[in-house]
PDB file of N, CA and C in Angstrom:
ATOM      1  N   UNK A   1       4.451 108.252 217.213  1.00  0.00           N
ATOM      2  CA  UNK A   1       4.367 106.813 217.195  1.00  0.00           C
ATOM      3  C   UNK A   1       3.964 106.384 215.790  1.00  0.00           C
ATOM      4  N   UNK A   2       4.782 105.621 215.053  1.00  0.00           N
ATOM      5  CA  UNK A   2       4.544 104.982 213.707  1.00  0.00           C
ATOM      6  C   UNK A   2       2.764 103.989 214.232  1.00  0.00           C
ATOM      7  N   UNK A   3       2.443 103.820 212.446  1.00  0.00           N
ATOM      8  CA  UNK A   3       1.373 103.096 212.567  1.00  0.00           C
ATOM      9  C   UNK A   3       1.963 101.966 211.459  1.00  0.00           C
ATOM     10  N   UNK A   4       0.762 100.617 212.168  1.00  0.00           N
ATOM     11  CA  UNK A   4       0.740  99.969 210.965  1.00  0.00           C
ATOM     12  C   UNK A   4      -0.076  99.071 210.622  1.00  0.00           C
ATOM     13  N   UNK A   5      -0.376  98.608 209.771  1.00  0.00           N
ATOM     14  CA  UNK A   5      -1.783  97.960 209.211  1.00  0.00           C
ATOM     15  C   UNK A   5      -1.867  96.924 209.503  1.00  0.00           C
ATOM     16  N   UNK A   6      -3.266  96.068 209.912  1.00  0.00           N
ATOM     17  CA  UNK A   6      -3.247  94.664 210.309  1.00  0.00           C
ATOM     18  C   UNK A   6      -4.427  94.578 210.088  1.00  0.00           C
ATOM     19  N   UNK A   7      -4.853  93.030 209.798  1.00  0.00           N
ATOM     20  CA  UNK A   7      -5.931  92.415 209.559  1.00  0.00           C
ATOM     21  C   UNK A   7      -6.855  91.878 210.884  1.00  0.00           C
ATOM     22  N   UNK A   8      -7.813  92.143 210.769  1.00  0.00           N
ATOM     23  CA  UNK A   8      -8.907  91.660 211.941  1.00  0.00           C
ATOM     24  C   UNK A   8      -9.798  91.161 211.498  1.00  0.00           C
ATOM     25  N   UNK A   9     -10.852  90.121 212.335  1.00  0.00           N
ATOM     26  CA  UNK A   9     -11.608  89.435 212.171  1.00  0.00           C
ATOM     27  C   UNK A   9     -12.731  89.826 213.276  1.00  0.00           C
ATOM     28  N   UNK A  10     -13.596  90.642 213.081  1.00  0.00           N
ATOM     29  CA  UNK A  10     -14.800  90.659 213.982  1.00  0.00           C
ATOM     30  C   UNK A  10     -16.279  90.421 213.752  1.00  0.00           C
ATOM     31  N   UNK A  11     -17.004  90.082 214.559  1.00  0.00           N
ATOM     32  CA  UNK A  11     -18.870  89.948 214.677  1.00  0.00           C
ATOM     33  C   UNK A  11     -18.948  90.644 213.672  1.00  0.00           C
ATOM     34  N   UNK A  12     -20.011  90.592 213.196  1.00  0.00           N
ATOM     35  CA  UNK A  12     -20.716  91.421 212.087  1.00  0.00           C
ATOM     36  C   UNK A  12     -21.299  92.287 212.940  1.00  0.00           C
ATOM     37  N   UNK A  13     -21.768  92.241 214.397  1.00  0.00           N
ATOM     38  CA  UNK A  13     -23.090  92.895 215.039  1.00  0.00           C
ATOM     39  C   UNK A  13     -21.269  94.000 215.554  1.00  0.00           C
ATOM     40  N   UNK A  14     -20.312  93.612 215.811  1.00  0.00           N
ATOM     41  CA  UNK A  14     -19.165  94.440 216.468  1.00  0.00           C
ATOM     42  C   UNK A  14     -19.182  95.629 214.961  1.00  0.00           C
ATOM     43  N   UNK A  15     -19.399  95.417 213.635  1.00  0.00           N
ATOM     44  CA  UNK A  15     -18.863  95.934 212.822  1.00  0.00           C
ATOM     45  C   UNK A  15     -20.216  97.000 212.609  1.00  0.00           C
ATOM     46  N   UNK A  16     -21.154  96.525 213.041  1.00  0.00           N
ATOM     47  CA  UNK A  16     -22.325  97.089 213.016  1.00  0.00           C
ATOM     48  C   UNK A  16     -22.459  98.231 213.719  1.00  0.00           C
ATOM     49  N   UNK A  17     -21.821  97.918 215.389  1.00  0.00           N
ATOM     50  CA  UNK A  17     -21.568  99.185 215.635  1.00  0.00           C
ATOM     51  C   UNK A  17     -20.423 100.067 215.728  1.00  0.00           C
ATOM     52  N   UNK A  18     -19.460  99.484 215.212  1.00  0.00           N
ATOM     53  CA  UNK A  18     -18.522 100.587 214.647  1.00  0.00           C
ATOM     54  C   UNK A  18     -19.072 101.406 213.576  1.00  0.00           C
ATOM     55  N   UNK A  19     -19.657 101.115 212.768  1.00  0.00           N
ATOM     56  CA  UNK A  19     -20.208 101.594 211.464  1.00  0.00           C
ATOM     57  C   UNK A  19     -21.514 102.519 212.056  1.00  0.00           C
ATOM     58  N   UNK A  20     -22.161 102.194 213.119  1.00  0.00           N
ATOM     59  CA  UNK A  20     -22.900 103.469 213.564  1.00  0.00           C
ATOM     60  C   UNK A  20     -22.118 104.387 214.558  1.00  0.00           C
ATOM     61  N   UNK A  21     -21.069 104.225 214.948  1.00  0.00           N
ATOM     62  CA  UNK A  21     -20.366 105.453 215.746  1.00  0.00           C
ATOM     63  C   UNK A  21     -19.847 105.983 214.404  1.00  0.00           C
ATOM     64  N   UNK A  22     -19.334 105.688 213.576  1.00  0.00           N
ATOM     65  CA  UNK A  22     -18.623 106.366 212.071  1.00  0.00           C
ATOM     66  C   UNK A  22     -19.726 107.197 211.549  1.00  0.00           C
ATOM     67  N   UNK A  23     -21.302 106.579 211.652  1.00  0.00           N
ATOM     68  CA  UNK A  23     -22.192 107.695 211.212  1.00  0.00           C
ATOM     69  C   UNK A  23     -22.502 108.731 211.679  1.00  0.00           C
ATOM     70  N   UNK A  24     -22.484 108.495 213.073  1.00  0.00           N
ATOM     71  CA  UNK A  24     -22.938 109.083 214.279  1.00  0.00           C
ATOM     72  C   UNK A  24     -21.742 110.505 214.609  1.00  0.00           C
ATOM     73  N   UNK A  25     -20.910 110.057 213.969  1.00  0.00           N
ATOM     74  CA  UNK A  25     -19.640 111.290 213.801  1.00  0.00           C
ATOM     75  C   UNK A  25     -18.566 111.120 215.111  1.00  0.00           C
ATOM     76  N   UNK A  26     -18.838 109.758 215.666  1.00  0.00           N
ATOM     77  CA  UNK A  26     -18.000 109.525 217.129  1.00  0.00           C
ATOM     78  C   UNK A  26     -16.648 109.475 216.964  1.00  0.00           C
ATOM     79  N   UNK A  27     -16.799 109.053 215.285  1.00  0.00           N
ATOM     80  CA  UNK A  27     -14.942 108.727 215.112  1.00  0.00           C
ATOM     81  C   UNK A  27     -15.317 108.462 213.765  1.00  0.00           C
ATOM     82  N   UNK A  28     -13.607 109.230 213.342  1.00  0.00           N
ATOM     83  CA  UNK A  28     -13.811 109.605 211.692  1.00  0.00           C
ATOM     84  C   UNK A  28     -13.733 107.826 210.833  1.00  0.00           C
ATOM     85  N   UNK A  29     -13.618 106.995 211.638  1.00  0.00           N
ATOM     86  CA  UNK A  29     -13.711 105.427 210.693  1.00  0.00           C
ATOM     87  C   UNK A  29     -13.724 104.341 211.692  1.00  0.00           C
ATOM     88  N   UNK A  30     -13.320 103.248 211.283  1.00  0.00           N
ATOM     89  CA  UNK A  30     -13.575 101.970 211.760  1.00  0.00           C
ATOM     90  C   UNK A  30     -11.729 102.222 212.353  1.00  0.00           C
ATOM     91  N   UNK A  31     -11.173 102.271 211.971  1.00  0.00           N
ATOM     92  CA  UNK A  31      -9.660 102.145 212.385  1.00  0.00           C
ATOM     93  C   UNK A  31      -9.590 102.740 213.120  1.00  0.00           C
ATOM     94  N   UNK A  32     -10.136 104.500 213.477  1.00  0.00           N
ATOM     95  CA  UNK A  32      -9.914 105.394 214.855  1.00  0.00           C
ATOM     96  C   UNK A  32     -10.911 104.241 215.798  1.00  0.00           C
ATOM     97  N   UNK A  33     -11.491 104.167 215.739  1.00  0.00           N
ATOM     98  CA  UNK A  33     -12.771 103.396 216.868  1.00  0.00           C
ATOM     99  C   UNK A  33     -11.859 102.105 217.215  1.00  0.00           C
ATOM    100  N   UNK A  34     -11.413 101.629 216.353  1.00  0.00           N
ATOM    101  CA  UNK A  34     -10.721 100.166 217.128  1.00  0.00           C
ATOM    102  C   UNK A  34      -9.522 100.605 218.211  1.00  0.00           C
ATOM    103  N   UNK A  35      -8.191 101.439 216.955  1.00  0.00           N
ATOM    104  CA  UNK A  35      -7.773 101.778 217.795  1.00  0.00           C
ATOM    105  C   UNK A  35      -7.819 102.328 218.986  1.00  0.00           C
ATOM    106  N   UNK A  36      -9.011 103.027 219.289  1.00  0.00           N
ATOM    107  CA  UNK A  36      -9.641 103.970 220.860  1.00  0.00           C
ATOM    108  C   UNK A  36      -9.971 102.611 221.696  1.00  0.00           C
ATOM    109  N   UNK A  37     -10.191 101.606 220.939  1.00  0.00           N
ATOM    110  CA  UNK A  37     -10.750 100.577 221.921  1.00  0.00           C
ATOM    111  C   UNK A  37     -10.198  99.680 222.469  1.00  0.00           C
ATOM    112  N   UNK A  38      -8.728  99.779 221.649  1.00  0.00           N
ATOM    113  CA  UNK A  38      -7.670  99.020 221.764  1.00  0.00           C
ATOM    114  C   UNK A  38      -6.819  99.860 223.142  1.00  0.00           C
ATOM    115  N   UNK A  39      -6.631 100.978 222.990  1.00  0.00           N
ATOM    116  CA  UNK A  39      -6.397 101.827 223.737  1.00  0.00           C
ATOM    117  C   UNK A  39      -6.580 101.689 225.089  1.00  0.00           C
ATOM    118  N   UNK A  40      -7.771 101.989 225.356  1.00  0.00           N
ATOM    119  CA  UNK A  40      -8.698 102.002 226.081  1.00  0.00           C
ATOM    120  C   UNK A  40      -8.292 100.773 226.990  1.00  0.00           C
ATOM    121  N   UNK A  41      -8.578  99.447 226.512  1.00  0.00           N
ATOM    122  CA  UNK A  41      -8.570  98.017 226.974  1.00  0.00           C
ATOM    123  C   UNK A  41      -6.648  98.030 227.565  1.00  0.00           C
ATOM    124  N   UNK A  42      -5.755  98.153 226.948  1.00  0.00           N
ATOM    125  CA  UNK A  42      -4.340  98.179 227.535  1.00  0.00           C
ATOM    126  C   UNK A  42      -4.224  99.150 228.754  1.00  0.00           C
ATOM    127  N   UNK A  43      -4.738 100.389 228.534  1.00  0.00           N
ATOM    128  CA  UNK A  43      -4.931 101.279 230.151  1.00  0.00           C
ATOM    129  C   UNK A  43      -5.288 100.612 230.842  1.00  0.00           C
ATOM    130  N   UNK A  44      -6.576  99.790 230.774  1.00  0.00           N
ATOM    131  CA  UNK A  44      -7.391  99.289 231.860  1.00  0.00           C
ATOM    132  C   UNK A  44      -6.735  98.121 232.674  1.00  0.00           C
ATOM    133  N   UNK A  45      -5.995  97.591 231.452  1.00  0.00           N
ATOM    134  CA  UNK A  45      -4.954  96.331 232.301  1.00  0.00           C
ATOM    135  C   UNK A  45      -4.292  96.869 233.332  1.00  0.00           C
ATOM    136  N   UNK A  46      -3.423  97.668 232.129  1.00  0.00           N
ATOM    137  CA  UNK A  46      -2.253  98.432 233.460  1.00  0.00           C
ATOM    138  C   UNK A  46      -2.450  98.615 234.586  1.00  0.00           C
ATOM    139  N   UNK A  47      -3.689  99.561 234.515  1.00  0.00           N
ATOM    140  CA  UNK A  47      -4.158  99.819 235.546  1.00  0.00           C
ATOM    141  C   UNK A  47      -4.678  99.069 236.934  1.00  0.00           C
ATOM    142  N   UNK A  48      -4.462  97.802 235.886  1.00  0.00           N
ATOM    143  CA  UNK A  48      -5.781  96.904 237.128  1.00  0.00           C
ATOM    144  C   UNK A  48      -4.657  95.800 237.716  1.00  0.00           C
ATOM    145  N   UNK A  49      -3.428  95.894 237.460  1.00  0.00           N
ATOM    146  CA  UNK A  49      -2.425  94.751 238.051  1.00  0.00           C
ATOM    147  C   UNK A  49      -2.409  94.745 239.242  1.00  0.00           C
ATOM    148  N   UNK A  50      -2.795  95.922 239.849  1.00  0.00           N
ATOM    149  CA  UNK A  50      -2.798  95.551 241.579  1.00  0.00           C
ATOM    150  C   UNK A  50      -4.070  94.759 241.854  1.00  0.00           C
ATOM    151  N   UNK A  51      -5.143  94.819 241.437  1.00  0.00           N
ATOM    152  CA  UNK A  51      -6.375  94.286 241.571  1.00  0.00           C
ATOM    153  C   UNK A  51      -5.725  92.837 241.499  1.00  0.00           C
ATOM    154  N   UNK A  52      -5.524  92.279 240.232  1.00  0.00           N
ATOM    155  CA  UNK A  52      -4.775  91.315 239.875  1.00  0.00           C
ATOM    156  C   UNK A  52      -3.482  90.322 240.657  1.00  0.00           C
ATOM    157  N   UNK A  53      -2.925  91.067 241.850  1.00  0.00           N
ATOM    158  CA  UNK A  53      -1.925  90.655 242.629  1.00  0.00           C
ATOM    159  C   UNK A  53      -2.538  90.553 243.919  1.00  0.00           C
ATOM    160  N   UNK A  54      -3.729  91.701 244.226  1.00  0.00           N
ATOM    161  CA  UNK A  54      -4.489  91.462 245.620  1.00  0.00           C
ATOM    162  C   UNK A  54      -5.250  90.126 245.398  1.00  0.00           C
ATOM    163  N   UNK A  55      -5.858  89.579 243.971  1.00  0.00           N
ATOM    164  CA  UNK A  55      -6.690  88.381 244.478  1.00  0.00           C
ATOM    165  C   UNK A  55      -5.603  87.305 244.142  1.00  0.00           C
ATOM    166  N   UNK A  56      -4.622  87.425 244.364  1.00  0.00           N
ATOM    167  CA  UNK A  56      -3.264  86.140 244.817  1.00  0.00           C
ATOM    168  C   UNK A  56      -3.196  86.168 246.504  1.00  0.00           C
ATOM    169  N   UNK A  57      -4.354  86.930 246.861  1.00  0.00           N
ATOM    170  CA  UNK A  57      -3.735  86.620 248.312  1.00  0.00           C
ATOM    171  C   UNK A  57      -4.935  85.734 248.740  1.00  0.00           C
ATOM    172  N   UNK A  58      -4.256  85.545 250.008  1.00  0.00           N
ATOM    173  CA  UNK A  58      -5.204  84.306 250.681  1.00  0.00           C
ATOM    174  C   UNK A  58      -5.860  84.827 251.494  1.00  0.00           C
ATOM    175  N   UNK A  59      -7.535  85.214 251.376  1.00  0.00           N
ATOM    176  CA  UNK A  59      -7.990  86.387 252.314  1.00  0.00           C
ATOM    177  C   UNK A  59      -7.962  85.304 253.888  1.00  0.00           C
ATOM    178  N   UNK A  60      -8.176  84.119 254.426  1.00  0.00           N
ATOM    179  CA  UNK A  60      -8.398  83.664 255.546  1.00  0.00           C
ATOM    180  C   UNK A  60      -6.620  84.596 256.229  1.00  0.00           C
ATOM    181  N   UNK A  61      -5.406  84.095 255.280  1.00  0.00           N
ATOM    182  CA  UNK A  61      -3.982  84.242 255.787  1.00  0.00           C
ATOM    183  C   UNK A  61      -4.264  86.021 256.188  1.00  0.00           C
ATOM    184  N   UNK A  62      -4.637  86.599 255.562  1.00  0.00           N
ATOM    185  CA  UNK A  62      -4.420  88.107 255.527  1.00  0.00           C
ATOM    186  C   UNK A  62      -5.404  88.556 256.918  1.00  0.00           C
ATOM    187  N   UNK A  63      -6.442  87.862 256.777  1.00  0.00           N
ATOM    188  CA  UNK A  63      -7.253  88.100 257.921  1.00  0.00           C
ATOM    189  C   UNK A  63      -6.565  87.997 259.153  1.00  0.00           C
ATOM    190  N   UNK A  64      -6.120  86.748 259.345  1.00  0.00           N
ATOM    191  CA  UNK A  64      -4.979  86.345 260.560  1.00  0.00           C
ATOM    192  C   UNK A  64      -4.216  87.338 260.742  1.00  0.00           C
ATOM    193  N   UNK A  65      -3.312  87.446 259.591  1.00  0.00           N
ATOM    194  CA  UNK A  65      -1.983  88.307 260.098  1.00  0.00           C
ATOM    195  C   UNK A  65      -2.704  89.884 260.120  1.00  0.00           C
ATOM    196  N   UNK A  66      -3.933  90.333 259.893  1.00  0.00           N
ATOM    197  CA  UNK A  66      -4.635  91.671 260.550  1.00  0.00           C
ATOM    198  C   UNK A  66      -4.840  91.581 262.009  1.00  0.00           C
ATOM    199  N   UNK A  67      -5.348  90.403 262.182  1.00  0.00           N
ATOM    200  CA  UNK A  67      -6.076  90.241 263.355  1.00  0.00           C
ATOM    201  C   UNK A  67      -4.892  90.147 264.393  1.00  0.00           C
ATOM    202  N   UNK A  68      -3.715  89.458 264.309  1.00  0.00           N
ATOM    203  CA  UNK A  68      -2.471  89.015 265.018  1.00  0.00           C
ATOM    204  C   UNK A  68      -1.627  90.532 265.297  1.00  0.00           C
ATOM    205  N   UNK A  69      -1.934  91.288 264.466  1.00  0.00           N
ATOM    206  CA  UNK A  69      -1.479  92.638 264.455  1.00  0.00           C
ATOM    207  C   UNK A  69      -2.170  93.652 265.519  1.00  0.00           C
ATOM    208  N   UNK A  70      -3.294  93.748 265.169  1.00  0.00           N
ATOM    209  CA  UNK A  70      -4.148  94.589 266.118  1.00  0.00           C
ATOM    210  C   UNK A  70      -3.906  93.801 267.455  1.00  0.00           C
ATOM    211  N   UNK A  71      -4.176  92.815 267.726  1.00  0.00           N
ATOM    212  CA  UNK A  71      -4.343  91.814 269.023  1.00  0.00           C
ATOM    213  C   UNK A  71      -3.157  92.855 269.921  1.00  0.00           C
ATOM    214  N   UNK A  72      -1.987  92.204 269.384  1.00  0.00           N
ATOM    215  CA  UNK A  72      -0.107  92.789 269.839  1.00  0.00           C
ATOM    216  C   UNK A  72      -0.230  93.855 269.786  1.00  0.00           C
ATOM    217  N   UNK A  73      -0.778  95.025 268.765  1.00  0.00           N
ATOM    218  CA  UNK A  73      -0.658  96.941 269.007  1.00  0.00           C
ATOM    219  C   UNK A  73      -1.656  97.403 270.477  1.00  0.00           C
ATOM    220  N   UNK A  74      -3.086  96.319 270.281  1.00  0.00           N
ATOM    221  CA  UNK A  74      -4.093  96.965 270.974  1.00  0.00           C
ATOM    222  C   UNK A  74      -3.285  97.351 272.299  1.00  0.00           C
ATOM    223  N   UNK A  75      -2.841  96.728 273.091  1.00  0.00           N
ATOM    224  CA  UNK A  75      -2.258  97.074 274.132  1.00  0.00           C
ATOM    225  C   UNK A  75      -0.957  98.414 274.638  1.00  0.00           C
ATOM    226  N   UNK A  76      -0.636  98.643 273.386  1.00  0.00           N
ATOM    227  CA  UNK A  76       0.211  99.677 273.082  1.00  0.00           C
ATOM    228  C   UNK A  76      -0.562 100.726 272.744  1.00  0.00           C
ATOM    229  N   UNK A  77      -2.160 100.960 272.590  1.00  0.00           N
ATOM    230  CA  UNK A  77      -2.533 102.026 272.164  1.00  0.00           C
ATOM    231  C   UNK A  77      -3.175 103.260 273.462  1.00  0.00           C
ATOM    232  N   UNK A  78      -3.189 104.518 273.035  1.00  0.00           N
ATOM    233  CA  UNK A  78      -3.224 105.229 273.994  1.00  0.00           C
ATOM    234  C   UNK A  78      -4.847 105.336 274.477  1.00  0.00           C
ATOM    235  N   UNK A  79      -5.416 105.529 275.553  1.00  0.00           N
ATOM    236  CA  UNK A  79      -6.593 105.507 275.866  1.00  0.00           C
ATOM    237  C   UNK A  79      -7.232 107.162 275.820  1.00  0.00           C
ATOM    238  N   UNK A  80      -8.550 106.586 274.878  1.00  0.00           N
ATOM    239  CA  UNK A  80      -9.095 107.849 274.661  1.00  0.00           C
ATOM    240  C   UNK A  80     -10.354 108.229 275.661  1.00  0.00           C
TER     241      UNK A  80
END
């Protein structure tokens, strides 16, 4: 994957601690650390789109159509 250079604007207290993970030996500069964080933050989206599509639902509607479900199976189920 090509790289390429861009300008950022962050906190001084954000740069503060990039500059102690760089001492700290966590990551060889300020550019590995962003990028890891940049990283990091796009997985987490990806990851989280179902989260993201479950709170589009309407929990009262979903409740119903659970409840309307079990109601109609219960009677179909075998006795234990």
């Amino acid at each position: 994957m090509g790289k390429a250079k861009i300008a950022i604007t962050l906190d001084e207290d954000f740069i503060g601690e990039l500059d102690r993970l760089v001492g700290e030996h966590v990551y060889q500069n300020r550019s590995q650390a962003i990028q890891d964080a940049v990283s990091e933050k796009l997985t987490k989206m990806k990851s989280s789109r179902l989260s993201i599509e479950c709170a589009k639902l309407e929990p009262e509607f979903e409740k119903s159509m659970a409840e309307e479900g079990l109601a109609e199976d219960a009677s179909q189920w075998p006795k234990y």
